[in-house]
Protein backbone atom coordinates (compact mmCIF):
# COMPACT_ATOMS: atom_id res chain seq x y z
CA UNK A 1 3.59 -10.35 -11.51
CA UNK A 2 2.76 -7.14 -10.47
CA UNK A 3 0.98 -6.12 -6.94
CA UNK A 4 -2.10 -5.09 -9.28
CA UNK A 5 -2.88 -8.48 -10.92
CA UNK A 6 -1.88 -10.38 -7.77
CA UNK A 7 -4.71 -8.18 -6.36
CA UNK A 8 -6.84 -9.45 -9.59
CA UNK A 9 -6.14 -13.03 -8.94
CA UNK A 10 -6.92 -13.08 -5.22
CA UNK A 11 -10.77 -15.03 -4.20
CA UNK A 12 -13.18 -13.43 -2.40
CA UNK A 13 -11.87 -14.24 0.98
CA UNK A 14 -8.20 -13.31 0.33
CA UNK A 15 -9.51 -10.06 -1.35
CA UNK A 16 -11.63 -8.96 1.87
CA UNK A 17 -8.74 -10.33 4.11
CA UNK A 18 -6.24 -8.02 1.99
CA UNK A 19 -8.54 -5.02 2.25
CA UNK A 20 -9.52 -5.37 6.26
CA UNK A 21 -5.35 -5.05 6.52
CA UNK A 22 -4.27 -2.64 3.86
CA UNK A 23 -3.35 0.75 4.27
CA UNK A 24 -2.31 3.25 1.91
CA UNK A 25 0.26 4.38 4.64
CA UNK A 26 2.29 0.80 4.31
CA UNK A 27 3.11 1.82 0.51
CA UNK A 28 4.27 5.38 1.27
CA UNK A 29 7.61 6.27 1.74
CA UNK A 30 7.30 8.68 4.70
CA UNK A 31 5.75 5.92 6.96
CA UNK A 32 7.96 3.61 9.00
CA UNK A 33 6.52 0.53 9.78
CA UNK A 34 9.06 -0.34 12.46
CA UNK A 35 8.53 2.42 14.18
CA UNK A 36 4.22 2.71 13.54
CA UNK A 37 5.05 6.20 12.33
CA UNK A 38 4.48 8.67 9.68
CA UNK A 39 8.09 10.62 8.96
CA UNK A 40 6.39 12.99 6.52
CA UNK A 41 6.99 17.01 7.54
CA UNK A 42 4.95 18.47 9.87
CA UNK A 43 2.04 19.92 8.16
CA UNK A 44 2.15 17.34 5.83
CA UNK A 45 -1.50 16.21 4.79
CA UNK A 46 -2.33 13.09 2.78
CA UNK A 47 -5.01 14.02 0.86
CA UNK A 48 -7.12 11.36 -1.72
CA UNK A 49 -4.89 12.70 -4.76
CA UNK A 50 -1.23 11.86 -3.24
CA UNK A 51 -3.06 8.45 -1.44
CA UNK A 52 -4.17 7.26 -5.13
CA UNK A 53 -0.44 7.99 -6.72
CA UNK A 54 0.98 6.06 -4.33
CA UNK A 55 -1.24 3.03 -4.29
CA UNK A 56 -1.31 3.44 -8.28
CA UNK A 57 2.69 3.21 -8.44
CA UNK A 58 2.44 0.38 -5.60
CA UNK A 59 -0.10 -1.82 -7.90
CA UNK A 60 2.40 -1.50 -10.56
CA UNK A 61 5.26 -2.92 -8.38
CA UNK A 62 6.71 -6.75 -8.60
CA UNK A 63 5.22 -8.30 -5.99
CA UNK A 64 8.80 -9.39 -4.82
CA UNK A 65 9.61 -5.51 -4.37
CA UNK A 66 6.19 -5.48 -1.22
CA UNK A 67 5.73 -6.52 2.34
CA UNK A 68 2.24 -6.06 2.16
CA UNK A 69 1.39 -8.55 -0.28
CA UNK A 70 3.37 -10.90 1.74
């Protein structure tokens, strides 16, 4: 099962619980979430294009592969 239709099976409560918690930073691979920090270059700016590639790869994940669904 992929991150996407565990996302699609979820109720209405789980869904807004997942939401209030989820950031597009936890599924990027500059962010350490040990350390509560972004790694990317300085300079570096997420912008709404690079934010939906990486949650679009991320919902096609195995959930086994994510933390955040966890």
């Amino acid at each position: 099962m992929t991150n996407g239709k565990k996302i699609k099976s979820m109720t209405d409560e789980e869904l807004a619980k997942f939401l209030s918690e989820f950031s597009a930073c936890e599924v990027c691979e500059y962010y350490n979430k040990e350390a509560d920090r972004c790694y990317a270059d300085s300079g570096f700016g997420c912008v709404k294009e690079y934010a939906e590639a990486i949650i679009g790869a991320w919902l096609k994940q195995p959930v086994e592969e994510s933390e955040v669904m966890q």
